[in-house]
PDB file of N, CA and C in Angstrom:
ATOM      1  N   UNK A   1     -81.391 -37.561   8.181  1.00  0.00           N
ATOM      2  CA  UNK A   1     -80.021 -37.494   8.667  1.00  0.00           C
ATOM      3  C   UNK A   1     -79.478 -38.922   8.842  1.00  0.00           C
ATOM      4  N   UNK A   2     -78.100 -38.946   8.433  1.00  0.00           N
ATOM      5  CA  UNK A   2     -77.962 -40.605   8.767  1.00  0.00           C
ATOM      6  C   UNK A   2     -76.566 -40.846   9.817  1.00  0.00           C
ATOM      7  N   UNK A   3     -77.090 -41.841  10.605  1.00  0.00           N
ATOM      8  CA  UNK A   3     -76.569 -41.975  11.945  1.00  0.00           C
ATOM      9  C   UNK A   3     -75.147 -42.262  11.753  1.00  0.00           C
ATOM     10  N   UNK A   4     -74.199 -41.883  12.327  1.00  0.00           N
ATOM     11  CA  UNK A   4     -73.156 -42.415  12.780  1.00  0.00           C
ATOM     12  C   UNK A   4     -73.125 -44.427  12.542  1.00  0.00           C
ATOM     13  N   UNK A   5     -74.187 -44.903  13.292  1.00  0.00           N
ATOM     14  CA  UNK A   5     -74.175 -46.353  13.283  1.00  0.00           C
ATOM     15  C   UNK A   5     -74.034 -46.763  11.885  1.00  0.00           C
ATOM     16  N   UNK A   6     -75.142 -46.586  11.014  1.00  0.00           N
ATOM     17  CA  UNK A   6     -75.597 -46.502   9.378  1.00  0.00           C
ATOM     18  C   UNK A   6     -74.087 -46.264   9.084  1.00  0.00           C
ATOM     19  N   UNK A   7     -73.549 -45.176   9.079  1.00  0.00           N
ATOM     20  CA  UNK A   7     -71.940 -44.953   8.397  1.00  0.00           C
ATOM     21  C   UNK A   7     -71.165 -46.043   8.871  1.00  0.00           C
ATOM     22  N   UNK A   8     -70.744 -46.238   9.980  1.00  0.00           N
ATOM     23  CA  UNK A   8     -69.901 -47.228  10.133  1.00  0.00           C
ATOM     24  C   UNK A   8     -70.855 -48.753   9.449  1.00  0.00           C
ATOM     25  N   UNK A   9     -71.545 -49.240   9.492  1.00  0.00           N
ATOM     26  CA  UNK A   9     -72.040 -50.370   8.997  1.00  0.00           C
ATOM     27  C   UNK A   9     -71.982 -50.130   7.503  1.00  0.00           C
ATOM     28  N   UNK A  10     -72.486 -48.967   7.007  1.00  0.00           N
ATOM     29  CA  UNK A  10     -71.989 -49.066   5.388  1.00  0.00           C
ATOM     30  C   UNK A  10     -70.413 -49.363   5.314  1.00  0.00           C
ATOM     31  N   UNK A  11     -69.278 -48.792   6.156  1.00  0.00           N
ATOM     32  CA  UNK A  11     -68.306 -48.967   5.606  1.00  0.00           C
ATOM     33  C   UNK A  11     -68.044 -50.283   5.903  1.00  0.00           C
ATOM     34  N   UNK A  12     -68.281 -50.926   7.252  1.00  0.00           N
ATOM     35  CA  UNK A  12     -68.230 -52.384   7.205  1.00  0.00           C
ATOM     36  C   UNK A  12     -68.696 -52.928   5.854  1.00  0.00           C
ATOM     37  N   UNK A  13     -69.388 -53.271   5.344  1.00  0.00           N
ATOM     38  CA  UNK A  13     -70.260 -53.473   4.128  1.00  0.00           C
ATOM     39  C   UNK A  13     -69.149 -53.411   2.877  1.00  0.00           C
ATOM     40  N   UNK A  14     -68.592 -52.229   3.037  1.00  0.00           N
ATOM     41  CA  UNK A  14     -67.734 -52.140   1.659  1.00  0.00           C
ATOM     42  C   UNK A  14     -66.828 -52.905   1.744  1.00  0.00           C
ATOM     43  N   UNK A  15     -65.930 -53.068   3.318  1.00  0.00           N
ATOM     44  CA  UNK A  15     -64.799 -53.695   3.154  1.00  0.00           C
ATOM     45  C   UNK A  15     -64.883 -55.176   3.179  1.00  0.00           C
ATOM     46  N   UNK A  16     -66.299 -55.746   3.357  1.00  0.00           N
ATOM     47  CA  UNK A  16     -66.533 -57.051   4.024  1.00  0.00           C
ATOM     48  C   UNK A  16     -66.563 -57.535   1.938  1.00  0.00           C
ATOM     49  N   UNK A  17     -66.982 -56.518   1.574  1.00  0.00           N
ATOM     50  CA  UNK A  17     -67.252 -56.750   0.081  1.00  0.00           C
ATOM     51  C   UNK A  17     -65.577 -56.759  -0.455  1.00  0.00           C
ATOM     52  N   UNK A  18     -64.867 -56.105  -0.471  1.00  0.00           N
ATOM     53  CA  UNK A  18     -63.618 -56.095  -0.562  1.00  0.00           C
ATOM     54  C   UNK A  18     -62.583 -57.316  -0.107  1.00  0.00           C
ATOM     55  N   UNK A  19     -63.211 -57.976   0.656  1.00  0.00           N
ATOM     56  CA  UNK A  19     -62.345 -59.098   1.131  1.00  0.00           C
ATOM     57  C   UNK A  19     -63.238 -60.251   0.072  1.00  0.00           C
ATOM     58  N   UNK A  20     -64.034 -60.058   0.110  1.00  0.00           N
ATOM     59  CA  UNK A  20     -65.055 -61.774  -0.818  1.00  0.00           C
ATOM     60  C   UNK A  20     -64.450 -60.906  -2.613  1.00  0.00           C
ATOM     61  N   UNK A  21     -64.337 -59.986  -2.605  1.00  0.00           N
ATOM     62  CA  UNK A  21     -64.165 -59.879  -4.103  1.00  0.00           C
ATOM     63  C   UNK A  21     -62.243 -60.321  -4.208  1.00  0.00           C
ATOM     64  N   UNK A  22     -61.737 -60.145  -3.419  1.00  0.00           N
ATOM     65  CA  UNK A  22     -60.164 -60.514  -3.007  1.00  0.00           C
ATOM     66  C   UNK A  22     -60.733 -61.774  -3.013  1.00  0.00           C
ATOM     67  N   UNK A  23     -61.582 -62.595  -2.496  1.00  0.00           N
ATOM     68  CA  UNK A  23     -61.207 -64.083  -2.596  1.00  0.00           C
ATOM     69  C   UNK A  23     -61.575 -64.635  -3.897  1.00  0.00           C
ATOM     70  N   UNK A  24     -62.480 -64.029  -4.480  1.00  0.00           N
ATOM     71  CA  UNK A  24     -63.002 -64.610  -6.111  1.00  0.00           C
ATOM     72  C   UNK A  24     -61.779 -64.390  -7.132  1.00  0.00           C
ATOM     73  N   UNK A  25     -61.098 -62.973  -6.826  1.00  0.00           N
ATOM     74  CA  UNK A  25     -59.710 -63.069  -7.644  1.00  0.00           C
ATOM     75  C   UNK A  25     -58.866 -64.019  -7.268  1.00  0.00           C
ATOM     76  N   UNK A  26     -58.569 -64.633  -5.942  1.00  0.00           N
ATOM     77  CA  UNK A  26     -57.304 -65.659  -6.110  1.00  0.00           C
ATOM     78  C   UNK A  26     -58.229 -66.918  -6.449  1.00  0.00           C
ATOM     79  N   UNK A  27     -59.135 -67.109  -6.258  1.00  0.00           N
ATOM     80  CA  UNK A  27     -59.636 -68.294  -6.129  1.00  0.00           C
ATOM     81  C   UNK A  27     -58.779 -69.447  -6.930  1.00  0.00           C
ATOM     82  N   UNK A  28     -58.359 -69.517  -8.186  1.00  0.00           N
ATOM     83  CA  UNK A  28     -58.020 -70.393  -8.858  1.00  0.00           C
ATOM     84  C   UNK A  28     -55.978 -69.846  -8.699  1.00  0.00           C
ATOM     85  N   UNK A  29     -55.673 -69.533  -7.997  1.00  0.00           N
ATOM     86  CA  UNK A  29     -54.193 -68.934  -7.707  1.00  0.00           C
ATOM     87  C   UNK A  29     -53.419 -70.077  -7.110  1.00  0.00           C
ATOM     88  N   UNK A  30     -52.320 -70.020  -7.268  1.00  0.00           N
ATOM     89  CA  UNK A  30     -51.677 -70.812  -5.993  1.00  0.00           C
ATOM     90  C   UNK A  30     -51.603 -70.588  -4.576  1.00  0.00           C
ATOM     91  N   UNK A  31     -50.666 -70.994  -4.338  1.00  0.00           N
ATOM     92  CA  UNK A  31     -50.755 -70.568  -2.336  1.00  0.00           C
ATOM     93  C   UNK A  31     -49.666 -69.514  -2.293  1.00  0.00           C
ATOM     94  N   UNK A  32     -48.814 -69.668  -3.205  1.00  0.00           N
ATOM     95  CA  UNK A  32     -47.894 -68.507  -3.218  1.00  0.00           C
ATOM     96  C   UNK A  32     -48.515 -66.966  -3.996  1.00  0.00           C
ATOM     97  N   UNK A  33     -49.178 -67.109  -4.569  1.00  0.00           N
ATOM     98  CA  UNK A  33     -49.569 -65.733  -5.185  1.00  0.00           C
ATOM     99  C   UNK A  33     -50.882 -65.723  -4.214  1.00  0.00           C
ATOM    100  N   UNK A  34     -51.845 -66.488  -4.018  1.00  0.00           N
ATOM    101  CA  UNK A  34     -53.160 -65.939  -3.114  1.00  0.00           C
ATOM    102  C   UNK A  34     -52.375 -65.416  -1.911  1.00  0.00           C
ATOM    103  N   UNK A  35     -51.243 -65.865  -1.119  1.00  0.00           N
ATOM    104  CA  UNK A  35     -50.817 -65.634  -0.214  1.00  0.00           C
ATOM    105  C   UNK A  35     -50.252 -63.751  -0.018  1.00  0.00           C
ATOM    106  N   UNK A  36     -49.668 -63.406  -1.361  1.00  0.00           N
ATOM    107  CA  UNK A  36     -49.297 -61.960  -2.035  1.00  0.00           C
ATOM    108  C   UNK A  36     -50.470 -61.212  -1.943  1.00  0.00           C
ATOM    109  N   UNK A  37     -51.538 -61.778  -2.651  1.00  0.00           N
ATOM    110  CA  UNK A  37     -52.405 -60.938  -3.010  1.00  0.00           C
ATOM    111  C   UNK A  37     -53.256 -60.414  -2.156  1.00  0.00           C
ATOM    112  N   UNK A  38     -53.861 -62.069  -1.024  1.00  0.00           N
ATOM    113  CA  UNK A  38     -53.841 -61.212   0.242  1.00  0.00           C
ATOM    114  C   UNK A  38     -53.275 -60.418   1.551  1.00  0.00           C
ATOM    115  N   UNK A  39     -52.347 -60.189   1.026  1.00  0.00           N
ATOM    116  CA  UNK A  39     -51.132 -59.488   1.870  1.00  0.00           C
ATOM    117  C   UNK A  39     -51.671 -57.803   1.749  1.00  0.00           C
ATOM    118  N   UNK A  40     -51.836 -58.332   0.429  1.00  0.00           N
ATOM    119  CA  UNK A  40     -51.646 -56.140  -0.295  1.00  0.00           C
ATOM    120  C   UNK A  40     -53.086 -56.239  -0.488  1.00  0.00           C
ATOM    121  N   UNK A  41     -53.796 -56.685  -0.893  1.00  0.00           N
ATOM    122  CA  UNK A  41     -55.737 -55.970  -0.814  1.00  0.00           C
ATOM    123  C   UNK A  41     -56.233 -56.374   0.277  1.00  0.00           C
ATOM    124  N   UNK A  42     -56.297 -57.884   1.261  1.00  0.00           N
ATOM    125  CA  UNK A  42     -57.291 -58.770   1.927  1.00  0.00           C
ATOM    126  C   UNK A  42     -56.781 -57.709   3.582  1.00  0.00           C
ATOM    127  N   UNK A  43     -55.273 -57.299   3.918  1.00  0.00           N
ATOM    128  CA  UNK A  43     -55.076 -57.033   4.784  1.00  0.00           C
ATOM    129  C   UNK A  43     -55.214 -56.108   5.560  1.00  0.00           C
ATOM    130  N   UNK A  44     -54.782 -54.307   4.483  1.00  0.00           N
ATOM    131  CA  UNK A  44     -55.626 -53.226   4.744  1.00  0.00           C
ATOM    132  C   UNK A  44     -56.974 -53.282   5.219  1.00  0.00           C
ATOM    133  N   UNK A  45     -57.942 -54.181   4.051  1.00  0.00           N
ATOM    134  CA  UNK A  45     -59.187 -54.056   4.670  1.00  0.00           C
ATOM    135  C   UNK A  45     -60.242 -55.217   5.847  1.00  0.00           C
ATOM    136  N   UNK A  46     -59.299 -55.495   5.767  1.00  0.00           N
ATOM    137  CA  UNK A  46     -59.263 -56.790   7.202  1.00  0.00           C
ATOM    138  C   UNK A  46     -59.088 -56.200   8.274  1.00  0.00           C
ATOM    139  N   UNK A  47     -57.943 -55.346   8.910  1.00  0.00           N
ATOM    140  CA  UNK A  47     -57.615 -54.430   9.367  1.00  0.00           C
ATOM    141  C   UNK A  47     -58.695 -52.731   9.651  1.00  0.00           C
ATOM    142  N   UNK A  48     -58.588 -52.405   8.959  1.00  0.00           N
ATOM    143  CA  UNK A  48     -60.201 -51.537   9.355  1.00  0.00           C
ATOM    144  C   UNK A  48     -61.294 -51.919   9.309  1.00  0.00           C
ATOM    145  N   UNK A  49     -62.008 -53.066   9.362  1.00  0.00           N
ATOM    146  CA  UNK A  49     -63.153 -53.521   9.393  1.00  0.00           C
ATOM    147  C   UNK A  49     -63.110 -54.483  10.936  1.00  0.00           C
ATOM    148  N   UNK A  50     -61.887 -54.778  11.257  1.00  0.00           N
ATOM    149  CA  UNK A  50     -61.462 -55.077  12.592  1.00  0.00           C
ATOM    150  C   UNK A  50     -61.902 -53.497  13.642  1.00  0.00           C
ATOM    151  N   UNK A  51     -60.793 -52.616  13.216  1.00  0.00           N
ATOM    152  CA  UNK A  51     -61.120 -51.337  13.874  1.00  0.00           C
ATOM    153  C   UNK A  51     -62.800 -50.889  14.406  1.00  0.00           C
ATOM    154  N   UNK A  52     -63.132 -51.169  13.180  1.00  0.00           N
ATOM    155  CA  UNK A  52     -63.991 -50.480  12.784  1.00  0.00           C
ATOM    156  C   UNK A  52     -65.278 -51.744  13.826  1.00  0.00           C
ATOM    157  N   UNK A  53     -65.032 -52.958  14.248  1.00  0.00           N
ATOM    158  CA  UNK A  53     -65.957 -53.864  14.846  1.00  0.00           C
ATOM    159  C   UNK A  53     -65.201 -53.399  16.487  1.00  0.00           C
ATOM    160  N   UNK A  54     -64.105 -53.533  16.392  1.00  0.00           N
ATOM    161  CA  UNK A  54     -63.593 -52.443  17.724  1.00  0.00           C
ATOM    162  C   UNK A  54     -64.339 -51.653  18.648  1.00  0.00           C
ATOM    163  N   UNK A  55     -64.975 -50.501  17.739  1.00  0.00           N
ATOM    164  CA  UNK A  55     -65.286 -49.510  18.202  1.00  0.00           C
ATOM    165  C   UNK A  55     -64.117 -48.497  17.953  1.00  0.00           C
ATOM    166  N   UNK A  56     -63.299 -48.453  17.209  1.00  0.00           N
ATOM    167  CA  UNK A  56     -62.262 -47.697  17.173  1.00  0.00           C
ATOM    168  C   UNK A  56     -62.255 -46.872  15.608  1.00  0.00           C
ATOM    169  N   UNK A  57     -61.854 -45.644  15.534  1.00  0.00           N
ATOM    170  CA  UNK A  57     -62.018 -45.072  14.431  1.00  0.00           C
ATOM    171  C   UNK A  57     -60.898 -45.515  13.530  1.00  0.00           C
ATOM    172  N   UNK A  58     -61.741 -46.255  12.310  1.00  0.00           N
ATOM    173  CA  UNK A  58     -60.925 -46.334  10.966  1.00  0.00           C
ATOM    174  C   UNK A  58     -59.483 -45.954  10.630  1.00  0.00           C
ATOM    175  N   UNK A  59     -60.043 -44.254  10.812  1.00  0.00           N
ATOM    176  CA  UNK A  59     -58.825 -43.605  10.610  1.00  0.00           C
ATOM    177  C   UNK A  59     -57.664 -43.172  11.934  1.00  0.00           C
ATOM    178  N   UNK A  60     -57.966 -43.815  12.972  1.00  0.00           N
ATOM    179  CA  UNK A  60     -56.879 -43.915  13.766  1.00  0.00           C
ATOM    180  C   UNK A  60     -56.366 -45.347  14.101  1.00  0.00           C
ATOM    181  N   UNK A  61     -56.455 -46.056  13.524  1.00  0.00           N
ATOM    182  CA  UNK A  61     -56.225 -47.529  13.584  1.00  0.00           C
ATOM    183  C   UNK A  61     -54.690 -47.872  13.120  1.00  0.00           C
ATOM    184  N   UNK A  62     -53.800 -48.101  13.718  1.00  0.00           N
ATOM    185  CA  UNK A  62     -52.501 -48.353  13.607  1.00  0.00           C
ATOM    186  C   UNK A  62     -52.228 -48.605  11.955  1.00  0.00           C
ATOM    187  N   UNK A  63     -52.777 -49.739  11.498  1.00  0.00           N
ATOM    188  CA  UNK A  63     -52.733 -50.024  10.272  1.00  0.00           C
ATOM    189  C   UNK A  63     -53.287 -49.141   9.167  1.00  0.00           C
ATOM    190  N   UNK A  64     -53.823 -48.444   9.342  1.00  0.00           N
ATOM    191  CA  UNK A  64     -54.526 -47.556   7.883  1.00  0.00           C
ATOM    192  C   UNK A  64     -53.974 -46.586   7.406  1.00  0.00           C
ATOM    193  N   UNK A  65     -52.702 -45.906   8.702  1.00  0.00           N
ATOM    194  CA  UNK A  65     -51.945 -45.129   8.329  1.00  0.00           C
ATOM    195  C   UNK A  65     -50.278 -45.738   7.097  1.00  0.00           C
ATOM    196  N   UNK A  66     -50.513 -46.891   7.551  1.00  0.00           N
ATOM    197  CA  UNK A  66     -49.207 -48.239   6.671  1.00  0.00           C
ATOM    198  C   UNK A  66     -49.594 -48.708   5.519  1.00  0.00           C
ATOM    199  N   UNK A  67     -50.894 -48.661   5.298  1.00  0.00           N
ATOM    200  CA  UNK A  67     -51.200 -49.308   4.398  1.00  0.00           C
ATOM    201  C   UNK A  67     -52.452 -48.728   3.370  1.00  0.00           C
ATOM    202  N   UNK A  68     -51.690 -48.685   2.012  1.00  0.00           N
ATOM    203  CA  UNK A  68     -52.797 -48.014   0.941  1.00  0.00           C
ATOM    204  C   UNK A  68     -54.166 -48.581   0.564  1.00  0.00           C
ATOM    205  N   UNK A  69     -55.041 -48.332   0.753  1.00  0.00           N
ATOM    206  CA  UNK A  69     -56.432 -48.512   0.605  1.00  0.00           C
ATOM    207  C   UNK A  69     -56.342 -49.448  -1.264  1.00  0.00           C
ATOM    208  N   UNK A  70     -56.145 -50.259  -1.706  1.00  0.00           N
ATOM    209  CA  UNK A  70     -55.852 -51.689  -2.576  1.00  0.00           C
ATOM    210  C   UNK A  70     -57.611 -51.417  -3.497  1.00  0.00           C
ATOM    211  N   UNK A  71     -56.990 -51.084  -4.801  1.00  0.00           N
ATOM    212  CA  UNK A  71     -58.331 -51.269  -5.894  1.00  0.00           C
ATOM    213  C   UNK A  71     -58.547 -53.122  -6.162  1.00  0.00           C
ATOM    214  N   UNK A  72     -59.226 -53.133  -6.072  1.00  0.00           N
ATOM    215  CA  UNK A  72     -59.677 -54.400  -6.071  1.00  0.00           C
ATOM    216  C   UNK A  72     -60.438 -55.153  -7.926  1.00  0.00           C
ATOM    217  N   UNK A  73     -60.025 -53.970  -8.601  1.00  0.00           N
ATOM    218  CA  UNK A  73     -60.740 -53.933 -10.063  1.00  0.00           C
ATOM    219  C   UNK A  73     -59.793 -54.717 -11.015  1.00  0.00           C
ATOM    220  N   UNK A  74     -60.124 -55.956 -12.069  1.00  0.00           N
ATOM    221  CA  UNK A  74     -59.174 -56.518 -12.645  1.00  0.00           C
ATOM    222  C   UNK A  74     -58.589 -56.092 -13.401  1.00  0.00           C
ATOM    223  N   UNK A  75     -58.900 -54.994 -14.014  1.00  0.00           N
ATOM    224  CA  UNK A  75     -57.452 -53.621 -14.833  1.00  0.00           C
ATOM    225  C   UNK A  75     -56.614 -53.655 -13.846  1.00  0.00           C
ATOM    226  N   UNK A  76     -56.464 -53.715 -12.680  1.00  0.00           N
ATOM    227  CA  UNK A  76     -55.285 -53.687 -11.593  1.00  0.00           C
ATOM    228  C   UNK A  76     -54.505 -54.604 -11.111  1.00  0.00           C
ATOM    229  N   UNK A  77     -55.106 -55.854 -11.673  1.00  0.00           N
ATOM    230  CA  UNK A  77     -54.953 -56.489 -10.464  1.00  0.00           C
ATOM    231  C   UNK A  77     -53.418 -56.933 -11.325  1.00  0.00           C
ATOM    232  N   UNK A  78     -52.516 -56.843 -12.117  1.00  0.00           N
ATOM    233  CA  UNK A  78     -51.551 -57.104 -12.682  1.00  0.00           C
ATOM    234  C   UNK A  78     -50.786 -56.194 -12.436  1.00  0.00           C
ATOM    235  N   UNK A  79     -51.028 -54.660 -11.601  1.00  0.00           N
ATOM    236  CA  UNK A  79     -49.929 -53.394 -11.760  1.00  0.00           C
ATOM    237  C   UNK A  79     -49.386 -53.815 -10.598  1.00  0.00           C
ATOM    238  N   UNK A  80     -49.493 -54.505  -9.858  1.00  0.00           N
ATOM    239  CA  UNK A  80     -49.247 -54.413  -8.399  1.00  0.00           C
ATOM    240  C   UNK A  80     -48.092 -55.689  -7.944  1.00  0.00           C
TER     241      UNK A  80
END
């Protein structure tokens, strides 16, 4: 059976991965587009991984209801 703790630390995990893969895409960006880009992927999941170190559930976290969960895959990263 896997614990409650285990779940929340995997999802920490994903989003902590989600923010370092957001920084390898701007890396070579300016300050005006890294600044965009982490607006719309780096912030959502900045934001529940905050919650989520809280103690507060993910999905009741002011921000998660505002903001769309951001693919982070480079087929995307131009639709946005």
């Amino acid at each position: 059976m896997v614990s409650h703790t285990s779940i929340l630390a995997e999802r920490a995990l994903k989003l902590s991965c989600v923010l370092y893969d957001v920084e390898r895409e701007v890396k070579k960006m300016d300050g005006q587009q890294r600044l965009r880009i982490r607006q719309i992927k780096s912030r959502p999941a900045a934001n529940l991984l905050h919650a989520i170190v809280d103690g507060q559930p993910a999905e009741t976290h002011p921000m998660a209801a505002r903001q769309p969960r951001p693919s982070t895959t480079a087929s995307n990263a131009g639709r946005r």
